[in-house]
Protein backbone atom coordinates (compact mmCIF):
# COMPACT_ATOMS: atom_id res chain seq x y z
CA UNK A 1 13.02 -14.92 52.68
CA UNK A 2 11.76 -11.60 50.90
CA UNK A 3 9.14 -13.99 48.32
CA UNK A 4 6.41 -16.01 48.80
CA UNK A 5 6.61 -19.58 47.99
CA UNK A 6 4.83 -20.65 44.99
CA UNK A 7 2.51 -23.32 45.58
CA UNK A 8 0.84 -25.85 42.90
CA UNK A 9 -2.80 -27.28 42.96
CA UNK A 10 -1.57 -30.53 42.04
CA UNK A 11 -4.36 -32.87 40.60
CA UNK A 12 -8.04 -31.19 42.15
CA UNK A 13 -9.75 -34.19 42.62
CA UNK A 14 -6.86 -35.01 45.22
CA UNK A 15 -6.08 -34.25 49.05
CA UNK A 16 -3.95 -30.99 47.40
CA UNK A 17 -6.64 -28.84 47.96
CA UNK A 18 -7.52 -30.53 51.67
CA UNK A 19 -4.08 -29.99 53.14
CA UNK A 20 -3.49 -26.43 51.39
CA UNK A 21 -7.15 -25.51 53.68
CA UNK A 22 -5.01 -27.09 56.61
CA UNK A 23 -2.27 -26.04 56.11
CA UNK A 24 -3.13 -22.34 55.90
CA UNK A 25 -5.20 -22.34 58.37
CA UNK A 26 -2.28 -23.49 60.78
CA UNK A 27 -0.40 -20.44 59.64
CA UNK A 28 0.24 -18.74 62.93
CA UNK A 29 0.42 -21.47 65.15
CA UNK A 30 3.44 -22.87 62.95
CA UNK A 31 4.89 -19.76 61.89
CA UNK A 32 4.56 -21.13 58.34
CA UNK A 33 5.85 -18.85 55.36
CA UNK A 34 4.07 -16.77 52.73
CA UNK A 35 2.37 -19.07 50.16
CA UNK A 36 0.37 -18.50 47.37
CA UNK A 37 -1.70 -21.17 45.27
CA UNK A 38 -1.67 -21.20 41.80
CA UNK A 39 -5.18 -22.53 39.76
CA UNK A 40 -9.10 -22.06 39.98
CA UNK A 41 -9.91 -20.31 42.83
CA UNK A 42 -13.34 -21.90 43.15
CA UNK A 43 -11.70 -25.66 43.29
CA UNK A 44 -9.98 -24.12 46.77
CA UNK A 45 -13.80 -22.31 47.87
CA UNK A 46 -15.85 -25.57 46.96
CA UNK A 47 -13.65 -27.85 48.86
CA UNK A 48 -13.46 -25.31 51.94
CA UNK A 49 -17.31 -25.55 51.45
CA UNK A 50 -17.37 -29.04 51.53
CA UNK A 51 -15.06 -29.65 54.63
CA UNK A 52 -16.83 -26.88 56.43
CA UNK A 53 -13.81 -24.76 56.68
CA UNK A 54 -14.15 -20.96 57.27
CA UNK A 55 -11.08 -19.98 54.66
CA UNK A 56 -11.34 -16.75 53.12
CA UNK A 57 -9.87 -16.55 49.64
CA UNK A 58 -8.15 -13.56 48.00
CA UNK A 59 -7.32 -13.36 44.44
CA UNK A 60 -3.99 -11.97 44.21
CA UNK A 61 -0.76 -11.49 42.16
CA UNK A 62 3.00 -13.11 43.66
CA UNK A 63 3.70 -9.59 44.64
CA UNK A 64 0.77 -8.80 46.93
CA UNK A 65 0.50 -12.87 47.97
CA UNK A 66 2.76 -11.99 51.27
CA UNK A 67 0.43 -8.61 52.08
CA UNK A 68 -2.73 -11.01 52.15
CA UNK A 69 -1.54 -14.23 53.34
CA UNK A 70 -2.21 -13.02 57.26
CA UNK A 71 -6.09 -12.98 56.34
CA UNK A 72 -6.40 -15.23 53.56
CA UNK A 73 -5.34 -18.19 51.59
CA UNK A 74 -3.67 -16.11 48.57
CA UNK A 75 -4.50 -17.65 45.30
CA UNK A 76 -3.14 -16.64 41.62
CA UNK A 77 -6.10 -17.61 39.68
CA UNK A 78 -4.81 -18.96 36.27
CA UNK A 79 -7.82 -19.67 33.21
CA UNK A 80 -8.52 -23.03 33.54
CA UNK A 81 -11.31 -24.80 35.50
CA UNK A 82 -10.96 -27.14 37.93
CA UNK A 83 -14.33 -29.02 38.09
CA UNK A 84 -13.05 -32.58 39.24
CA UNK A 85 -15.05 -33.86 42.59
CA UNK A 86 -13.09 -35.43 45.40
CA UNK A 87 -11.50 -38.61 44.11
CA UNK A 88 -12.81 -38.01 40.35
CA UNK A 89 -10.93 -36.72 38.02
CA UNK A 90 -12.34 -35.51 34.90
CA UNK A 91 -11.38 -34.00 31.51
CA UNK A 92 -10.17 -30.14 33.64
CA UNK A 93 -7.50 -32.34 35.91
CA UNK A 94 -4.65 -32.37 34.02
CA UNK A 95 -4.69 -29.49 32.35
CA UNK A 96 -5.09 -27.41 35.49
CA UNK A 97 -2.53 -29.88 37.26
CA UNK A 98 -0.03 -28.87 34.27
CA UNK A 99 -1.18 -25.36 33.86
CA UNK A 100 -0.29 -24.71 37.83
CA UNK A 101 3.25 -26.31 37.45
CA UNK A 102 4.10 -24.07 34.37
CA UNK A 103 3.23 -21.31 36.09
CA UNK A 104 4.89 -22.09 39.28
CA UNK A 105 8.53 -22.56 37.21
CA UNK A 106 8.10 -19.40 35.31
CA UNK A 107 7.32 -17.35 38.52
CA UNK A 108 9.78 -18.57 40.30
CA UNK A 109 13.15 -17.85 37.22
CA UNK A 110 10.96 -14.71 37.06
CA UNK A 111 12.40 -13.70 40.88
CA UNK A 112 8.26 -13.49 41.83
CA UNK A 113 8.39 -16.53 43.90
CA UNK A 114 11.64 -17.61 46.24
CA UNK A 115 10.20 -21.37 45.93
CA UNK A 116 8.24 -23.71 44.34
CA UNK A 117 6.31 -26.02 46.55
CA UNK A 118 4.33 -28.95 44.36
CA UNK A 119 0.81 -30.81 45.78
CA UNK A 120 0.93 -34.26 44.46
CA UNK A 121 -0.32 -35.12 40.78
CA UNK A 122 -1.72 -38.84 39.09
CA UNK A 123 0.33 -39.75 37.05
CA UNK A 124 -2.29 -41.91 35.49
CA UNK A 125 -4.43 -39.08 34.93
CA UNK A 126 -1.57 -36.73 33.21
CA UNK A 127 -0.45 -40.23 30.90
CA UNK A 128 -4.39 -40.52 30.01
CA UNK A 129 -3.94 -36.57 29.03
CA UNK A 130 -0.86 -36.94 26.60
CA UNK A 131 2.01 -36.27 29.08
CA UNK A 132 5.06 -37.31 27.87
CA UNK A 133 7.18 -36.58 30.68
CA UNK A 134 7.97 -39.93 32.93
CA UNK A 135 7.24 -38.07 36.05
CA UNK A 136 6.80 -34.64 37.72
CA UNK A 137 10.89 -33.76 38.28
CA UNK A 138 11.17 -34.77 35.08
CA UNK A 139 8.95 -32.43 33.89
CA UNK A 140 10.35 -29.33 35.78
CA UNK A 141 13.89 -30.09 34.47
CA UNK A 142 12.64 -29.84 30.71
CA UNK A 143 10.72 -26.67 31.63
CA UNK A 144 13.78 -25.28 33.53
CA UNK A 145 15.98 -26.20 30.31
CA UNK A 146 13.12 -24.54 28.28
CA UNK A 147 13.35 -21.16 30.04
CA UNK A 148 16.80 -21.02 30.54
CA UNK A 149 18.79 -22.76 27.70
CA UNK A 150 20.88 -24.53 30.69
CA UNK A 151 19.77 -28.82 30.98
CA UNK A 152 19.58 -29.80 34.62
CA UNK A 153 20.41 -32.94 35.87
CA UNK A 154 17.46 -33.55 38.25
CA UNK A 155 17.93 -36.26 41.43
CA UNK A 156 15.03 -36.87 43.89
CA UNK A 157 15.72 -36.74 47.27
CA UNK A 158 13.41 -37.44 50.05
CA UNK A 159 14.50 -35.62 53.05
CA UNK A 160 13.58 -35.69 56.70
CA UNK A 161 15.01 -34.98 60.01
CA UNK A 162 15.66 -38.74 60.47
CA UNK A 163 17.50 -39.03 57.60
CA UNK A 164 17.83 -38.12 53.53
CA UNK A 165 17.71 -40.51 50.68
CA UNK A 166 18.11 -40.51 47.20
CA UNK A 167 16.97 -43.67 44.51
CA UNK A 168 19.59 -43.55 42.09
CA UNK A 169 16.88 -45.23 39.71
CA UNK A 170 13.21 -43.99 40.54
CA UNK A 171 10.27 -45.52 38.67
CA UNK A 172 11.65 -48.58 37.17
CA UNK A 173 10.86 -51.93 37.35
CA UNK A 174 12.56 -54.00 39.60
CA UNK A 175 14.23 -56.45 36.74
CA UNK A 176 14.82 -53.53 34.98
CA UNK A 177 17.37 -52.02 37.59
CA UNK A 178 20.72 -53.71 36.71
CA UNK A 179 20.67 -52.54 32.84
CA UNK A 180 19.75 -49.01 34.02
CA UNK A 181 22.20 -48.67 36.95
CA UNK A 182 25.51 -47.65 35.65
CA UNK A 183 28.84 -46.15 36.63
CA UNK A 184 27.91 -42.54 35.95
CA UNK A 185 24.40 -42.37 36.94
CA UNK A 186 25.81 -43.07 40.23
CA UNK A 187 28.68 -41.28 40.12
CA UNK A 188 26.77 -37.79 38.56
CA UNK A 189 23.92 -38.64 41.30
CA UNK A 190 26.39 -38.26 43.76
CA UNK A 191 27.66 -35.67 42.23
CA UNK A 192 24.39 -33.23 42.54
CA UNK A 193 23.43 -34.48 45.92
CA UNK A 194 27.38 -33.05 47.55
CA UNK A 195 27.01 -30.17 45.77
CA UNK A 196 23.32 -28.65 46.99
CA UNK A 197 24.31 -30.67 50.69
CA UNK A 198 26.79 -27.94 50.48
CA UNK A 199 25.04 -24.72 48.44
CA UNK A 200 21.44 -25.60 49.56
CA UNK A 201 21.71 -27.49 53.32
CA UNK A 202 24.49 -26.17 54.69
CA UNK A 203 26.76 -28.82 54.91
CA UNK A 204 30.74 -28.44 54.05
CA UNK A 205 31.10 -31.72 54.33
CA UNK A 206 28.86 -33.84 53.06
CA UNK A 207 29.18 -37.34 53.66
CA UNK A 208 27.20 -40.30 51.26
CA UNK A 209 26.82 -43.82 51.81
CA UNK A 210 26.39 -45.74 48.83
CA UNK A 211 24.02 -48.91 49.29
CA UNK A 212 25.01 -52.02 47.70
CA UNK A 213 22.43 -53.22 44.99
CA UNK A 214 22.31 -57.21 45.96
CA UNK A 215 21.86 -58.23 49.29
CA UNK A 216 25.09 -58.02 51.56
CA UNK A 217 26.43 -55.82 48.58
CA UNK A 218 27.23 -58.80 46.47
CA UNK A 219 28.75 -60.64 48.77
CA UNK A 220 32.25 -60.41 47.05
CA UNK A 221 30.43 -61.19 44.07
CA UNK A 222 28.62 -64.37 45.67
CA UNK A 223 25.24 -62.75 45.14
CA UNK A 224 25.95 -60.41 41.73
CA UNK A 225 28.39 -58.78 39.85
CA UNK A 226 26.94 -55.07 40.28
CA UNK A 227 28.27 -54.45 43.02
CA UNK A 228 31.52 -54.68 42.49
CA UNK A 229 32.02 -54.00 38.42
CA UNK A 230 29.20 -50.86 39.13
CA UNK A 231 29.13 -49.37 42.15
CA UNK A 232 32.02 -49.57 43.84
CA UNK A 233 34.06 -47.65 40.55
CA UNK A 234 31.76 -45.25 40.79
CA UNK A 235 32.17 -44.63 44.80
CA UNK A 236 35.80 -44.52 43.74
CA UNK A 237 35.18 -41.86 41.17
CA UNK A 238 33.23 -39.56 44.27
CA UNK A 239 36.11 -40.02 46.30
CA UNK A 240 38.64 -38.88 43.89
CA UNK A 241 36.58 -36.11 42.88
CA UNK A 242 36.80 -34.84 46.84
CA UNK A 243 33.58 -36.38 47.53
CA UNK A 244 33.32 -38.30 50.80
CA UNK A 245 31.73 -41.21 49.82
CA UNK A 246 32.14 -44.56 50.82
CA UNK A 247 30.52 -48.05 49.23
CA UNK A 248 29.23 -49.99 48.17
CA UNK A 249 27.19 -50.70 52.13
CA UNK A 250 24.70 -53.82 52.41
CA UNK A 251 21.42 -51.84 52.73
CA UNK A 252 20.18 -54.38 55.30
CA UNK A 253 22.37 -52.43 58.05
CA UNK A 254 22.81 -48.73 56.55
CA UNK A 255 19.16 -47.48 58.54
CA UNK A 256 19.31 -48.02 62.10
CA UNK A 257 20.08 -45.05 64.18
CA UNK A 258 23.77 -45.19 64.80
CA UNK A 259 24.61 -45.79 61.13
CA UNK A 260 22.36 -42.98 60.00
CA UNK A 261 24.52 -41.01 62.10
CA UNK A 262 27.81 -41.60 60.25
CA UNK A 263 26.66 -39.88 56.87
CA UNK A 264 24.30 -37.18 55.61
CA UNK A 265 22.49 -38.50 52.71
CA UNK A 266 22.19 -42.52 51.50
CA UNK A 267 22.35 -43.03 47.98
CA UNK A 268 19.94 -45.62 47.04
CA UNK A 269 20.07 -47.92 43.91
CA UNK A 270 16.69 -48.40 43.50
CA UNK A 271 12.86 -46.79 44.53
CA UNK A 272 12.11 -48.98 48.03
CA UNK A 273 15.39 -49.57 48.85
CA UNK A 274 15.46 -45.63 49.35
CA UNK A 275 11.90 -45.22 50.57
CA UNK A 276 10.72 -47.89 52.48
CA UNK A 277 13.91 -46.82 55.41
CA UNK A 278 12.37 -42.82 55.11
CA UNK A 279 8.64 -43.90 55.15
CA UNK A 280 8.99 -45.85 57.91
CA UNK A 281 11.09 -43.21 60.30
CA UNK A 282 9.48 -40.19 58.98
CA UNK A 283 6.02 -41.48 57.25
CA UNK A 284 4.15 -37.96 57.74
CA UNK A 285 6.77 -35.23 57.60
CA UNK A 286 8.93 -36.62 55.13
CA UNK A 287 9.90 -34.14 51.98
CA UNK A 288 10.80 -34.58 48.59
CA UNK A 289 13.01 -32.31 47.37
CA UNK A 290 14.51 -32.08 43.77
CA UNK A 291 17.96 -31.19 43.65
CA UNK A 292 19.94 -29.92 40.11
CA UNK A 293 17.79 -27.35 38.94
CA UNK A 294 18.21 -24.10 39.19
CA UNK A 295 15.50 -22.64 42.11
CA UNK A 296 14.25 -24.75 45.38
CA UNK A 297 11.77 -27.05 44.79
CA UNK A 298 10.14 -29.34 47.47
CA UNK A 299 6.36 -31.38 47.65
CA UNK A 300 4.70 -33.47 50.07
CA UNK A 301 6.11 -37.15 49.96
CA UNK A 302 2.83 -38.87 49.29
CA UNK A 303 0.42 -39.19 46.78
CA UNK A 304 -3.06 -37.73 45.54
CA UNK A 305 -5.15 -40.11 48.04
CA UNK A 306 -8.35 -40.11 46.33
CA UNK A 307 -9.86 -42.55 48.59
CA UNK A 308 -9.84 -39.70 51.65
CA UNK A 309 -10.10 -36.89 49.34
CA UNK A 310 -12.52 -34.15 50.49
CA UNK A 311 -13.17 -36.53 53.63
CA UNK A 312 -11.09 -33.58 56.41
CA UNK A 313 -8.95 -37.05 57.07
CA UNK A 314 -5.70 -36.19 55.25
CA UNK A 315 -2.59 -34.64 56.92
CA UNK A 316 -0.83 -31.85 56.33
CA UNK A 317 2.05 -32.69 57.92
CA UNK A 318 4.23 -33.40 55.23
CA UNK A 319 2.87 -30.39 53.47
CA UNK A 320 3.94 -27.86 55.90
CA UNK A 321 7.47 -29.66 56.25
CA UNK A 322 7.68 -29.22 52.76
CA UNK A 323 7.00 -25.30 52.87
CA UNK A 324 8.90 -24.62 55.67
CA UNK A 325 11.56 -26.66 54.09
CA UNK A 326 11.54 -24.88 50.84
CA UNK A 327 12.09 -21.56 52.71
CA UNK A 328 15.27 -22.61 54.59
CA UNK A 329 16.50 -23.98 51.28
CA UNK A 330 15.06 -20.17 49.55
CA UNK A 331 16.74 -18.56 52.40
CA UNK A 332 20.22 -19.99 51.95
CA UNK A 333 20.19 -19.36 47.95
CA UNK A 334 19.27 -15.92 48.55
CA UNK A 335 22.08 -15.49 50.95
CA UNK A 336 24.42 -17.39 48.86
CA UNK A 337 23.40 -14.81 45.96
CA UNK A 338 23.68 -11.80 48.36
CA UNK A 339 27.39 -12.82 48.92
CA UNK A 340 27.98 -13.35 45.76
CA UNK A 341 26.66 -9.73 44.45
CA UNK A 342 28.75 -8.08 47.35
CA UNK A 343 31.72 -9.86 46.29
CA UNK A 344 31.28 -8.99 42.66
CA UNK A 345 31.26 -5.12 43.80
């Protein structure tokens, strides 16, 4: 990988800050790759300050980020404030939340950063700001259509050695699932996920198992209809589009170790259905990873964590899975490009 990663500050008041200290300063011992932060360098020196950390901080731009990531935690220093205390955020949150994200998407179509890497946002606190956007992928696809006239068709996955899921449906109430589940949300979920398995991960053949949405995947229509008027058309549709796909599964029996060895990414048809199998196996180093847009982009799969904010108890794990993640996935796309160019001339 040639670039640094581009990292986000996510909201300040959370653990972001915390695990970016960590996570640098575990830099050698883990081999991690170039990163640089982008928001208020002072938010980064005032929580060092405040967890007693010794982490110097250099001011930088992307292209000298790699040069001075050895001795310091390389920070692009964008002008907003970031004033918000561990666990409370004020009026400078979102904006320097939101400010950091644009910032990250237009370095990285820029070719200044190989990756973006997001800390985790509130949600709450962007909503009480004026966000429109339902959630943070969300957001990056309507920037990415913004900068590049091309819409993306974003899908959350959460990946980890264990296994890789996707929610076909993300943050939607449970008794709203069956009206929003149809034949080609699944089918163009599926869709996405095969295609950066193969581009992105490596895989020629990807293989997806398709989870039922009722218990014992309808049962033959016992226990719902869905199953069998939704999901199993659009598992059809996969397979004749080459896709090896099969569905729909009872979810009850699609987690245990031997099944997770017969495919390599389970399509989900709603949030816990997907995360509640990956939080369990892989609670700390799991990774979320947006596929469909057009450059890498990974984050920690947890949330801001006020409560242990500035306390030196969060984790990094997940963190550093998601940088080092987001450089294999960098790595491959500028290979894949690389190829491509040669074959060109």
């Amino acid at each position: 990988m040639s670039r640094p990663l581009a990292l986000t500050l996510g909201e300040p008041a959370g653990i972001g800050p915390d695990i970016t200290l960590a996570a640098w300063r575990r830099r050698v011992e883990l081999d991690l790759p170039a990163f640089y932060l982008l928001g208020d360098p002072q938010c980064l020196a005032r929580r060092a300050e405040r967890l007693g950390l010794d982490v110097p901080i250099e001011i930088v731009v992307p292209a000298t980020a790699a040069a001075a990531f050895a001795h310091a935690l390389p920070v692009v220093a964008l002008d907003l404030p970031a004033t918000a205390e561990p666990g409370k955020p004020d009026a400078t949150s979102a904006p320097a939340a939101i400010a950091s994200i644009d910032r990250a998407v237009a370095d990285v179509l820029a070719g200044k950063a190989a990756a973006i890497v997001t800390n985790p946002v509130s949600k709450s606190v962007l909503y009480r700001s004026g966000f429109n956007d339902p959630g943070h992928t969300e957001y990056l696809a309507r920037l990415s259509f913004e900068h590049t006239g091309v819409p993306a068709w974003p899908v959350m996955m959460l990946w980890s050695p264990e296994v890789a899921v996707v929610p076909v449906t993300i943050h939607v109430p449970l008794h709203e699932v069956p009206q929003r589940l149809t034949r080609d949300l699944i089918f163009e979920t599926g869709r996405v996920v095969a295609r950066d398995l193969i581009d992105r991960f490596g895989i020629a053949h990807p293989r997806l198992a398709v989870a039922g949405l009722n218990p014992h995947a309808g049962e033959d229509g016992t226990l719902g209809k869905e199953d069998s008027t939704i999901v199993r058309p659009a598992v059809e549709r996969l397979i004749a589009d080459g896709i090896d796909a099969r569905g729909p599964l009872a979810a009850d029996s699609m987690f245990h170790e031997a099944a997770r060895k017969t495919y390599d990414a389970a399509l989900c048809m709603y949030h816990d259905q997907a995360l509640i199998p990956i939080k369990t196996l892989a609670f700390d180093h799991a990774v979320n990873v947006t596929l469909g847009l057009p450059f890498v982009r990974t984050s920690p799969d947890h949330g801001t964590a006020f409560d242990i904010a500035g306390s030196g108890k969060a984790n990094p794990a997940s963190l550093i899975a998601a940088l080092k993640l987001a450089a294999r996935l960098a790595a491959a796309d500028e290979s894949k490009h690389r190829v491509s160019a040669a074959a060109r001339a």
